[in-house]
Structure formats: structure tokens, C-alpha cells
C-alpha atoms as a PDB file:
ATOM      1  CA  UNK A   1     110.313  86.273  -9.156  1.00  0.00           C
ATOM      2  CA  UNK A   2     109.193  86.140  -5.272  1.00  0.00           C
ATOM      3  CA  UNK A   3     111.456  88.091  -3.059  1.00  0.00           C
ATOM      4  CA  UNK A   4     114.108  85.920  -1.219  1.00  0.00           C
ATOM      5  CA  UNK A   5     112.228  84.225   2.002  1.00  0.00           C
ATOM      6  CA  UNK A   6     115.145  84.285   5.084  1.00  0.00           C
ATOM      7  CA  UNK A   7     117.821  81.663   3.621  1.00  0.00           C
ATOM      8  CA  UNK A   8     117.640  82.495   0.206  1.00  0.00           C
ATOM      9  CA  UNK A   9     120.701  84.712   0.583  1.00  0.00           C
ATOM     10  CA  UNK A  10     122.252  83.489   3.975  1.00  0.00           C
ATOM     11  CA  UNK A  11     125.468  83.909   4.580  1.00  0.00           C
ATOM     12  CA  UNK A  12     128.021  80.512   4.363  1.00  0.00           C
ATOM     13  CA  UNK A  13     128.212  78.693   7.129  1.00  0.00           C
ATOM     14  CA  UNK A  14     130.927  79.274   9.622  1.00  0.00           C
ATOM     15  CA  UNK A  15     134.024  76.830   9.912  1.00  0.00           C
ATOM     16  CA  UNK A  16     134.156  76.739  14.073  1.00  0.00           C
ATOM     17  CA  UNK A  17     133.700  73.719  16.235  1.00  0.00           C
ATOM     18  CA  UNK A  18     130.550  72.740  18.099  1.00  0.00           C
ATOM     19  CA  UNK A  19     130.585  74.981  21.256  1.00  0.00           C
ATOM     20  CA  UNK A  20     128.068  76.686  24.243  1.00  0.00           C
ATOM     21  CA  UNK A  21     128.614  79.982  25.735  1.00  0.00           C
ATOM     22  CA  UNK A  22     126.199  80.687  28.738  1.00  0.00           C
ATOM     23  CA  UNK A  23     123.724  78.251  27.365  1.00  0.00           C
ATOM     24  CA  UNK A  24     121.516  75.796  29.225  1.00  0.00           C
ATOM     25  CA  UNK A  25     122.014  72.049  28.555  1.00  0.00           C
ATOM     26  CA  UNK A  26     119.243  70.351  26.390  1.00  0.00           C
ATOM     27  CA  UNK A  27     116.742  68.310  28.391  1.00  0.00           C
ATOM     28  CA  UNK A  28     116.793  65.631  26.033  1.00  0.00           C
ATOM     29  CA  UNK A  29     120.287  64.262  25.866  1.00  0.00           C
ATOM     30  CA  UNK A  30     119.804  63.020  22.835  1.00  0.00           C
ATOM     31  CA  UNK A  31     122.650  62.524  20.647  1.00  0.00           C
ATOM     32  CA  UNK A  32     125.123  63.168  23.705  1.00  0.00           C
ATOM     33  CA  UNK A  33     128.138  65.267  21.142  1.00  0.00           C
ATOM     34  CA  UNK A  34     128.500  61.459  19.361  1.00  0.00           C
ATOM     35  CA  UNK A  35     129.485  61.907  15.950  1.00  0.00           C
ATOM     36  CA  UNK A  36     127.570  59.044  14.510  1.00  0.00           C
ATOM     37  CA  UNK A  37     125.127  59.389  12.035  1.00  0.00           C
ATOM     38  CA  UNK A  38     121.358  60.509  13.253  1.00  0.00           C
ATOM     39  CA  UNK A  39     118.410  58.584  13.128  1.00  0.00           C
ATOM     40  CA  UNK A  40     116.094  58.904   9.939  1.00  0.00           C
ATOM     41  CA  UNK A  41     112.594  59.542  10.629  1.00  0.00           C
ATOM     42  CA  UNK A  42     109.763  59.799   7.908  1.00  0.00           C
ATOM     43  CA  UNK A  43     106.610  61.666   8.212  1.00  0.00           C
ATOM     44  CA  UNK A  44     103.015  59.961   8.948  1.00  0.00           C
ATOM     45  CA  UNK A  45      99.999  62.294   7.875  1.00  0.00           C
ATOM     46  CA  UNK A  46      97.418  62.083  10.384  1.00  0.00           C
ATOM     47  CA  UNK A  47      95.379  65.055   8.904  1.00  0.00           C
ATOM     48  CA  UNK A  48      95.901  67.590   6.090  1.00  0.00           C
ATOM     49  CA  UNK A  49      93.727  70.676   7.062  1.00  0.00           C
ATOM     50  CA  UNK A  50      93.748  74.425   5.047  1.00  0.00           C
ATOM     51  CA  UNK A  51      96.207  76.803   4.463  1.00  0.00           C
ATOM     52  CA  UNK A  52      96.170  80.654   3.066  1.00  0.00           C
ATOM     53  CA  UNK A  53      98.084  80.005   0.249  1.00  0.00           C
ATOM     54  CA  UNK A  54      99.275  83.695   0.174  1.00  0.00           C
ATOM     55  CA  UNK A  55     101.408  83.043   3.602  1.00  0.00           C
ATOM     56  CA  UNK A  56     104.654  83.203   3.155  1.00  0.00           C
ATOM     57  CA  UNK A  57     105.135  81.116   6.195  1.00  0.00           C
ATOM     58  CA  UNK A  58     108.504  82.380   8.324  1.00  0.00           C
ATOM     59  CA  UNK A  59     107.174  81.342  11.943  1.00  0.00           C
ATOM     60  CA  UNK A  60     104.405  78.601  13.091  1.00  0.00           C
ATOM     61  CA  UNK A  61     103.749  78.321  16.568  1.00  0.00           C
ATOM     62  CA  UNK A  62     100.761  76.707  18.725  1.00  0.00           C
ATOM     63  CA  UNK A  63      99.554  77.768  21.544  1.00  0.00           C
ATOM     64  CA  UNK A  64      96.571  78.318  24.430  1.00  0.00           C
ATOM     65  CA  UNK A  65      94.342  76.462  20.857  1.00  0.00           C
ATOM     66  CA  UNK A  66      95.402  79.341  18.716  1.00  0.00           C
ATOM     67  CA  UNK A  67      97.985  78.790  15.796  1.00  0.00           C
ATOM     68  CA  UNK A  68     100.464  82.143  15.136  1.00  0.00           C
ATOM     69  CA  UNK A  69     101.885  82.523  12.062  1.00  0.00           C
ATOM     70  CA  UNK A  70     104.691  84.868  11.214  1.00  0.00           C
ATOM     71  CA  UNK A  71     104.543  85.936   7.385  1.00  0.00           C
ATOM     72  CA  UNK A  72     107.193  87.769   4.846  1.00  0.00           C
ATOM     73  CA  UNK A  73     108.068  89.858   1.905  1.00  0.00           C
ATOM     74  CA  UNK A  74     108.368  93.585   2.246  1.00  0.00           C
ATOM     75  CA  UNK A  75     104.805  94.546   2.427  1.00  0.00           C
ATOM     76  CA  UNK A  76     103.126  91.075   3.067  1.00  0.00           C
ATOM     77  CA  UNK A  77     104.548  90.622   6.100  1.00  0.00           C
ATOM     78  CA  UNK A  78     102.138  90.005   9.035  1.00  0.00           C
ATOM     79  CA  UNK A  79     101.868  88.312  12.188  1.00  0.00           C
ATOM     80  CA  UNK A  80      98.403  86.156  12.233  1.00  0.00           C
ATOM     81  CA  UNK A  81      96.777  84.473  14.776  1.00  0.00           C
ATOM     82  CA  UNK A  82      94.259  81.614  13.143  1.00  0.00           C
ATOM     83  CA  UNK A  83      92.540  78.474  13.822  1.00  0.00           C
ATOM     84  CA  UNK A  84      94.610  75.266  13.469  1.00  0.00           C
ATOM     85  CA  UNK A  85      91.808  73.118  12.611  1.00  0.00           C
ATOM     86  CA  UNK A  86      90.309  75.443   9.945  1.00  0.00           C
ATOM     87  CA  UNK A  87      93.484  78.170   8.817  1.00  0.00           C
ATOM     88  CA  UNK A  88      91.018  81.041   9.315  1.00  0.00           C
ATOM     89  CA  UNK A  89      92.585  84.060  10.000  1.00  0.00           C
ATOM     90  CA  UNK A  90      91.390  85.466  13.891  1.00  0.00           C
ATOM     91  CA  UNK A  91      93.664  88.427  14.002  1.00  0.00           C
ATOM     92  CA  UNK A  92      96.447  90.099  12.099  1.00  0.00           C
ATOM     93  CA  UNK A  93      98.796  92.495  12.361  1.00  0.00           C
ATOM     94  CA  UNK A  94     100.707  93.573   9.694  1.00  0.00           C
ATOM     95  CA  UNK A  95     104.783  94.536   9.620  1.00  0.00           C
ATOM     96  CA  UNK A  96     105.145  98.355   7.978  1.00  0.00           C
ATOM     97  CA  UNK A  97     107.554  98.229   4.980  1.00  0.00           C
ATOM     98  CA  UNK A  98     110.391  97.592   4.646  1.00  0.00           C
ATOM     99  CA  UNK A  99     110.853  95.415   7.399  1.00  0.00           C
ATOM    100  CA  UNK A 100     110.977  91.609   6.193  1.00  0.00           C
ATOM    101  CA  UNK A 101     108.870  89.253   8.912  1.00  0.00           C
ATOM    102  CA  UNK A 102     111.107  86.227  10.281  1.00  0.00           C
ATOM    103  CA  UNK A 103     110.138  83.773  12.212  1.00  0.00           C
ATOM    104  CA  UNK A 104     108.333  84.348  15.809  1.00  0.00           C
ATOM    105  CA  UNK A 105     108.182  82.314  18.803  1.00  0.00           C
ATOM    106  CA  UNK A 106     105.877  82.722  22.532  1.00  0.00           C
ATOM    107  CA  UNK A 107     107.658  83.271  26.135  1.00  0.00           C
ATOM    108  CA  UNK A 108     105.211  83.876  28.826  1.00  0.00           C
ATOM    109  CA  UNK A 109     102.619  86.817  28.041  1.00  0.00           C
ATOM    110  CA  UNK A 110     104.671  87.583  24.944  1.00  0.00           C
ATOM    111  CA  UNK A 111     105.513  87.076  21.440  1.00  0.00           C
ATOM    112  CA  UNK A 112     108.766  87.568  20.073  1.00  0.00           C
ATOM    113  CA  UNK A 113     108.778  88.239  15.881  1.00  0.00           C
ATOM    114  CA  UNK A 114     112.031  88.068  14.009  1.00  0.00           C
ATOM    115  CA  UNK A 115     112.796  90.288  10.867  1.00  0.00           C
ATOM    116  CA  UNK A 116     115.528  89.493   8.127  1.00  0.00           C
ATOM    117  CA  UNK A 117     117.899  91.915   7.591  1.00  0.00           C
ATOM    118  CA  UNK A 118     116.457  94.568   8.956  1.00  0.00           C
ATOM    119  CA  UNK A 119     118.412  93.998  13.036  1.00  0.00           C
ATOM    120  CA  UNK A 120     115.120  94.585  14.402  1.00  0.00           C
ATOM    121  CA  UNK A 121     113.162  92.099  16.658  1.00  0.00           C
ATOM    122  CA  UNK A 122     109.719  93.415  17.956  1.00  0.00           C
ATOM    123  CA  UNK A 123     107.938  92.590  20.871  1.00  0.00           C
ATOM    124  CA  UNK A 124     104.345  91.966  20.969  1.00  0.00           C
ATOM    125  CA  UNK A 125     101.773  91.899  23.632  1.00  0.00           C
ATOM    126  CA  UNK A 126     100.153  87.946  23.581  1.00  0.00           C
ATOM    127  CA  UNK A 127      96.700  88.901  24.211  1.00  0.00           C
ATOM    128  CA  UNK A 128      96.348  91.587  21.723  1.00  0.00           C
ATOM    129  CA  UNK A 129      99.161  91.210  19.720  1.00  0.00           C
ATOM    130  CA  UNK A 130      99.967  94.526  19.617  1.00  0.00           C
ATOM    131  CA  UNK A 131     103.580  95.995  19.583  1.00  0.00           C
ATOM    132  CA  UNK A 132     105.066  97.247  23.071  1.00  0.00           C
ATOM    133  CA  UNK A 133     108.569  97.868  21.546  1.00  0.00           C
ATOM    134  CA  UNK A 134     111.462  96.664  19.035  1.00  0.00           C
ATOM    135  CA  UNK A 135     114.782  95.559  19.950  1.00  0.00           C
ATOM    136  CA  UNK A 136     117.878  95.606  18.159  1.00  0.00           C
ATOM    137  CA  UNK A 137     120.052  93.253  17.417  1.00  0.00           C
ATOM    138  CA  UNK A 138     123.441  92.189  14.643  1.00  0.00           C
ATOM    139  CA  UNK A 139     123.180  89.529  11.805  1.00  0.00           C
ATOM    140  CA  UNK A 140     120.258  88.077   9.850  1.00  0.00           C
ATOM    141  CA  UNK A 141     116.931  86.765  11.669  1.00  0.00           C
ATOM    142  CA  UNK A 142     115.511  83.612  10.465  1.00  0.00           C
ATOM    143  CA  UNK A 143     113.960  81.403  12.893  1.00  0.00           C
ATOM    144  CA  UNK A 144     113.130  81.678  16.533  1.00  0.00           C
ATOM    145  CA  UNK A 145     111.816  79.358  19.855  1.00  0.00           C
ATOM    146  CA  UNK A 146     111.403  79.134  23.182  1.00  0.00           C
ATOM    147  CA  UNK A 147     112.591  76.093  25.477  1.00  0.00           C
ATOM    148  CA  UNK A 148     111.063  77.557  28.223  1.00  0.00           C
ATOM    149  CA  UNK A 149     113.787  79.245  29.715  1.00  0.00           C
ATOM    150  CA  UNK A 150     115.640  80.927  26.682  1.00  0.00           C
ATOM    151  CA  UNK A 151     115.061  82.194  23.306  1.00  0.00           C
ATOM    152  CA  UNK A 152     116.907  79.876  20.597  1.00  0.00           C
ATOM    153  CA  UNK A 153     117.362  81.768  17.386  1.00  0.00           C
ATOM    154  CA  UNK A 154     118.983  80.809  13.855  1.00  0.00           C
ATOM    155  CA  UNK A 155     120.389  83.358  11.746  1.00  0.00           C
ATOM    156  CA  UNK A 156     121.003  80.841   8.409  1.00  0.00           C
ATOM    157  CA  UNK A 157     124.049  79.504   9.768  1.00  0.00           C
ATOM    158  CA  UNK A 158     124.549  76.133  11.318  1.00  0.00           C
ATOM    159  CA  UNK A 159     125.022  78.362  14.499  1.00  0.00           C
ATOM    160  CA  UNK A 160     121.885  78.867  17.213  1.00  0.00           C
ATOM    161  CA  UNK A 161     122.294  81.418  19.467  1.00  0.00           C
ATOM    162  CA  UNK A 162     120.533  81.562  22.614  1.00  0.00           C
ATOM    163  CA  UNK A 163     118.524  85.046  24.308  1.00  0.00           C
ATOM    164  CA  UNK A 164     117.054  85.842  27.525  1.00  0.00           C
ATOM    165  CA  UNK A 165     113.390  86.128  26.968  1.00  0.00           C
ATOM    166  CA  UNK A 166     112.620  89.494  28.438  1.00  0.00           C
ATOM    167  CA  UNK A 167     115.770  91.427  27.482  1.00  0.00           C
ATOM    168  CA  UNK A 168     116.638  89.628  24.237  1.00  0.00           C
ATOM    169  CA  UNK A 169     120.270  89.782  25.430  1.00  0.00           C
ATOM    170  CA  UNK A 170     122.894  86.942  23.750  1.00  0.00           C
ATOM    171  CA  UNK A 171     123.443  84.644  26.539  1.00  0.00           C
ATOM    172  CA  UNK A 172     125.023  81.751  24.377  1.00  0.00           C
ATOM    173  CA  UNK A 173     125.223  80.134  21.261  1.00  0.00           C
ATOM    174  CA  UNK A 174     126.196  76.659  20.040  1.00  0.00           C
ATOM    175  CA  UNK A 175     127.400  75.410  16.720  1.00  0.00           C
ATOM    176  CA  UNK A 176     125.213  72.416  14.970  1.00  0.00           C
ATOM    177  CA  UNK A 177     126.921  69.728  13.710  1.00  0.00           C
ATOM    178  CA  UNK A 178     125.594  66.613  11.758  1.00  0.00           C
ATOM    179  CA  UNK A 179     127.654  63.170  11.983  1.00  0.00           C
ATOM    180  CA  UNK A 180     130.434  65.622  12.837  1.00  0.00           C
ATOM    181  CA  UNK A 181     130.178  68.521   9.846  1.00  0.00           C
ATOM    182  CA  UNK A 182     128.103  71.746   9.919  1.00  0.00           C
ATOM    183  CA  UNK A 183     124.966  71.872   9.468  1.00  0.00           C
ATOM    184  CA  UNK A 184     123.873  74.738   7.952  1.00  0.00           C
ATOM    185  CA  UNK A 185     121.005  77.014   6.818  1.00  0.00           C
ATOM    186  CA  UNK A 186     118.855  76.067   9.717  1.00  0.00           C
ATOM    187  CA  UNK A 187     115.262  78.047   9.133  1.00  0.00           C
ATOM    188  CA  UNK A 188     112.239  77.913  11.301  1.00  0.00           C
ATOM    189  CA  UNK A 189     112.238  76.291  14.347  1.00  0.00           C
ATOM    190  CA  UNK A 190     110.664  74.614  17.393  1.00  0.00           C
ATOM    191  CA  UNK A 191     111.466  74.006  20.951  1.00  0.00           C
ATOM    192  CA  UNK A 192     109.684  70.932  22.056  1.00  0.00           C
ATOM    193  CA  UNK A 193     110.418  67.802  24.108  1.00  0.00           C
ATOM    194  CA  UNK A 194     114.177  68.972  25.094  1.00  0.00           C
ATOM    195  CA  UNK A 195     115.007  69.496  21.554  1.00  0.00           C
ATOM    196  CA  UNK A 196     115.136  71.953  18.759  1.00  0.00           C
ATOM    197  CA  UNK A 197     113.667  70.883  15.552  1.00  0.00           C
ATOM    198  CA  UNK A 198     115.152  72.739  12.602  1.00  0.00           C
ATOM    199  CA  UNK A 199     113.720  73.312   8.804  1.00  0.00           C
ATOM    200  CA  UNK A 200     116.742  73.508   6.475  1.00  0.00           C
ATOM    201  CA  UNK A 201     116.085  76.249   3.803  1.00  0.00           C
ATOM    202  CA  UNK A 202     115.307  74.770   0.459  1.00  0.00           C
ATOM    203  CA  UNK A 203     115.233  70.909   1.222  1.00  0.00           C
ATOM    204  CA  UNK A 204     112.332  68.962   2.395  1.00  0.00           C
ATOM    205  CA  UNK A 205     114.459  68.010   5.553  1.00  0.00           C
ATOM    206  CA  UNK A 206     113.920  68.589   9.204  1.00  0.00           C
ATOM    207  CA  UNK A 207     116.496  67.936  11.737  1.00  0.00           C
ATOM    208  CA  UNK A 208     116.043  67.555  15.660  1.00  0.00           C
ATOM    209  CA  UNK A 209     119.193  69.161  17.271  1.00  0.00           C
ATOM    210  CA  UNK A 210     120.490  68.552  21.046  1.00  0.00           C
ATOM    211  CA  UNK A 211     120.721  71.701  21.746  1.00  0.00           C
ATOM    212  CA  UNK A 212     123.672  71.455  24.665  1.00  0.00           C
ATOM    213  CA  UNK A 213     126.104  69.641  22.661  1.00  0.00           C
ATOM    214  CA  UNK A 214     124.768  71.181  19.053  1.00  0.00           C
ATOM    215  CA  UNK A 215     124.241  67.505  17.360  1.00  0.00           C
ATOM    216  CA  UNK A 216     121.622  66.378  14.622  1.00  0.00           C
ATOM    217  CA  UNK A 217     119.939  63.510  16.702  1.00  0.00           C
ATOM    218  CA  UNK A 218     117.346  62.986  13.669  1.00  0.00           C
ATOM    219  CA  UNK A 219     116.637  63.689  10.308  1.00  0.00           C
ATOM    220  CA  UNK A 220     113.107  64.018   9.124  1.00  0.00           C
ATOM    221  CA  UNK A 221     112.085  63.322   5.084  1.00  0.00           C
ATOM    222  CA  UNK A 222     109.277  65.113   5.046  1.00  0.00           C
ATOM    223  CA  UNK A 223     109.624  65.046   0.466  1.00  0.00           C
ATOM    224  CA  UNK A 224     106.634  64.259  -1.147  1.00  0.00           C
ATOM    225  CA  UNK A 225     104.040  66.183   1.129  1.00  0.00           C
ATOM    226  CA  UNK A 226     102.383  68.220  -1.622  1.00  0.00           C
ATOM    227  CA  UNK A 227     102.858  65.664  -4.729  1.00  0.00           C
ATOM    228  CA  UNK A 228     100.375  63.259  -2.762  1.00  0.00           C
ATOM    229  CA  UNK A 229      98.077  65.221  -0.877  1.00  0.00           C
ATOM    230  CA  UNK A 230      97.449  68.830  -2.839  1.00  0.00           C
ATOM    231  CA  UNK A 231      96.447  68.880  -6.474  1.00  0.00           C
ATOM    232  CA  UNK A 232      98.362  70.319  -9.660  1.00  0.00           C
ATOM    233  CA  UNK A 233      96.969  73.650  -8.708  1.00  0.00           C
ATOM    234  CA  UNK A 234      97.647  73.224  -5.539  1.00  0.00           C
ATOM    235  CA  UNK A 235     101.336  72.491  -5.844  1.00  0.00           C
ATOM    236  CA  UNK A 236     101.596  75.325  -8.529  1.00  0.00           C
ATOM    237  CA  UNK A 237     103.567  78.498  -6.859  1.00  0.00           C
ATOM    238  CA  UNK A 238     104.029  76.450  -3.784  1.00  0.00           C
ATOM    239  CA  UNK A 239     107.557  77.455  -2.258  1.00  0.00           C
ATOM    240  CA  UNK A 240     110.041  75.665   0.494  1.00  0.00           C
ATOM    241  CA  UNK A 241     108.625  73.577   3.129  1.00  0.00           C
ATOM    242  CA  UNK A 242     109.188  75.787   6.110  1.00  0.00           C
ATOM    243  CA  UNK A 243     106.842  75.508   9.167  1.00  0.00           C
ATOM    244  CA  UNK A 244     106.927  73.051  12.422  1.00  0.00           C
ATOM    245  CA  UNK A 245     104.730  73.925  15.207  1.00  0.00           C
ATOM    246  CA  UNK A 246     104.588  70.841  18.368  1.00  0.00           C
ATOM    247  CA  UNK A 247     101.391  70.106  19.567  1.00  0.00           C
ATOM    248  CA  UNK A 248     100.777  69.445  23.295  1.00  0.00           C
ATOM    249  CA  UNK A 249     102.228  66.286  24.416  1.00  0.00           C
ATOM    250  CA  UNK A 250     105.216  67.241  22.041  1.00  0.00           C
ATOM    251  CA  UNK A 251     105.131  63.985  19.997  1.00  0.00           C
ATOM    252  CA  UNK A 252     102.829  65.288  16.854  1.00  0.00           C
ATOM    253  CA  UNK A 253     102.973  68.706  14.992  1.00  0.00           C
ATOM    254  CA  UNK A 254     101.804  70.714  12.381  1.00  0.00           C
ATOM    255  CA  UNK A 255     104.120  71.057   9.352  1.00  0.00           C
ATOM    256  CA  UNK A 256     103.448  73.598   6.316  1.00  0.00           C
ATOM    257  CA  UNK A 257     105.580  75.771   3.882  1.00  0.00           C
ATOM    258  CA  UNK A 258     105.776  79.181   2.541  1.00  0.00           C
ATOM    259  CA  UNK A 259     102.918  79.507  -0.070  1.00  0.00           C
ATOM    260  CA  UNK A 260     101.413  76.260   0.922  1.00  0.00           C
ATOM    261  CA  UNK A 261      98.037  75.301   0.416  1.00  0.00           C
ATOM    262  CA  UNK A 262      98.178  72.803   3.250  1.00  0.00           C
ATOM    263  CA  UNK A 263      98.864  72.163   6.708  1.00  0.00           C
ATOM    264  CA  UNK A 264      99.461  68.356   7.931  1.00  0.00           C
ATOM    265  CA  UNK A 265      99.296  67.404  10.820  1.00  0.00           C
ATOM    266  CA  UNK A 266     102.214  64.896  11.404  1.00  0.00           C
ATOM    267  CA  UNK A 267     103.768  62.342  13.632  1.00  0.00           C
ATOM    268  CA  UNK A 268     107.875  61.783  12.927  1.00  0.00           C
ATOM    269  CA  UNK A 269     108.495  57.996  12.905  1.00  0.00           C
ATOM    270  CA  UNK A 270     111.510  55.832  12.233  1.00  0.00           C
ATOM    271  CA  UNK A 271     112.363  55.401   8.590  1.00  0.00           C
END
């Protein structure tokens, strides 16, 4: 059996209301705390390019033309930097054992990389990717971005908490709710366009949160991906779809999923 990716063993989620703490509104204002039911988007392939097929994708993020890629399993985990067109591998750096790689995000001249369990979030140097120093911190990592002010982190929950970029201090959190109940397991994520866009641990769903008032504005379907577009092989020992990175312009991303031989490259359109 493959060792658990982050959500396989997350803790339930938690019972309490919707609610900020220190937090920054969204930008959007999409979804404005109504309890209604969100919009349903499907997924339009634009492209399907390579993936390593031995990444056990936990964090996907573009940026400056160069796609990161945080990887994990105790002694697999990595953080890459590769070529979005082509998946080949520029740099890597791998995580010592035991730690369990999480998902990553970029602020400024740094990276941030999540781990699992292991309360430890390092700090890398963008350029060269190398560590300048780890930082500790309680609960389960899972999946981290950057709205450009603040660090927005999930920790399998339906709660995201938010973190100052340089310290990696709590400075809020906020409870996600869809058409008014929890929504929880929230995996890898990605600040773009106001929003947070959320993979949900072992569905083939994707959900774009206000992240001020903590409601599902959308719903992605993004099933199917790999039963039309990789072959038998291709789909054999493929894992959980987990893996949104925005392109610039924040209206089309790049989508994968742990173990994936594919990448698409994806616009979210009304169902």
C-alpha cells in the first residue's frame, strides 16, 4: 500500500461556525456569507502536457515561467522546480526522512513548504531553493498559498488559517462552509483572483472559497480527467487528483494529481 498522502488520516472536521480572526477580507466578494448553493463549474482541457508519474504531488505552484512542485512520502519527498510545458525536472531538493512534504506556496523571494505531521514548515531561498531555516508550528500541514499579503494554509479541516509571510505567525483563520455546512478535508490550494481554490482529498472536486466570509462560491467536476485523456497504463497506480496551480491572468490553470501521468491545462466554466 502507498503511505497516506496529507488527508488520508485527517482529523474530522470541526463543528464551529464560519468565522475570521485577524484575517484580511477576500478581494473577490464572491459568495458574500449567502448560504445558497455554489455555482457548478466543469473543466475544459485546453492542453494535456507530461507529468513524472513518481510525484506524489502535495503542492503546484507557477511562477516567474517555472512550475514548483512539492512532493511526499517519507523518503520521496522533494521540492522540484520543472518546466510547465515539458514536466522536466530543473532542480530538486529533497526533504531528509522522516519528514512528510505538504504542500508549498511563493511570498516574495521565498518559498514556504509544508510537512504533515511532522509541525515543521521550512523556509526556502526562491532563487536557489535552498533551506534558510524551519519553523514550527501545531496541527497537520496539508496545503498552503499566498494572496499576496498572507499565507492561507489548510490543515484537513474545513478550517483555513491565515500566516504572516515572513514570520509564519497565526494571524487568523476562517471556517469554510458550503450552502451553509462544513466543508471539509480541504487539500492543496491556490490563491488567485481574490479567491482560494481548494482540492478536497479523495474526490475529483475543486471548490473556490471567499476567503473573508469562508463560503464555497463554486464547485469544480474535474471527474473523468484520466479515463479520457491517459491510457490504461496510464491510469494504472494513478492516485487522488490533487494539484491547482493559476496561470497569469488568473482565469486558466494547471491541474494534476498525486502519481499522475498528466498535467492539463484547464479553464473552469459553468456546468
Amino acid at each position: 500500500m502507498l503511505a497516506p498522502a496529507a488527508g488520508c488520516t485527517g482529523p474530522s472536521p470541526a463543528s464551529a461556525p464560519a468565522s475570521t480572526s485577524a484575517g484580511q477580507g477576500g478581494q473577490s466578494g464572491q459568495g458574500g456569507g449567502s448560504p445558497g448553493e455554489p455555482q457548478r463549474l466543469r473543466v475544459r482541457v485546453l492542453e494535456v502536457r507530461p507529468h513524472d508519474r513518481t510525484a506524489f504531488t502535495q503542492g503546484f505552484e507557477l511562477a516567474g515561467g517555472v512550475l514548483y512542485e512539492g512532493t511526499g512520502l517519507v523518503g520521496r519527498s522533494a521540492i522540484l522546480a520543472t518546466d510547465p510545458a515539458t514536466g522536466a525536472v530543473r532542480q530538486r531538493e529533497d526533504l531528509p526522512a522522516p519528514l512528510f512534504g505538504e504542500g508549498i506556496t511563493i511570498a516574495d523571494r521565498r518559498i514556504w513548504q509544508l510537512t504533515w505531521r511532522d509541525g515543521i514548515a521550512i523556509e526556502r531561498d526562491l532563487a536557489t531553493m535552498a533551506e534558510l531555516r524551519r519553523v514550527r508550528y501545531t496541527g497537520e500541514g496539508w496545503g498552503l498559498c499566498f494572496d499576496g499579503t498572507r499565507l492561507v494554509m489548510s490543515d484537513g479541516t474545513d478550517r483555513l488559517t491565515f500566516r504572516d509571510p515572513v514570520t509564519f505567525d497565526t494571524i487568523g483563520e476562517v471556517r469554510v462552509r458550503r450552502a451553509g455546512e462544513p466543508a471539509s478535508r480541504l487539500n492543496e490550494l491556490e490563491c488567485a483572483g481574490g479567491a482560494v481554490w481548494a482540492n478536497v482529498w479523495q474526490t475529483d472536486h475543486i471548490l473556490r472559497i471567499d476567503p473573508a466570509a469562508g463560503t464555497v462560491t463554486a464547485v469544480v467536476d474535474a471527474a473523468g480527467l484520466l479515463a479520457q485523456h491517459a491510457s490504461p497504463a496510464g491510469r494504472s497506480g494513478a492516485d487522488v487528483l490533487n494539484g491547482i496551480a493559476a496561470l497569469p491572468g488568473g482565469t486558466e490553470f494547471l491541474i494534476t494529481g498525486k502519481l499522475w501521468p498528466h498535467t492539463f491545462h484547464v479553464q473552469f466554466l459553468p456546468s
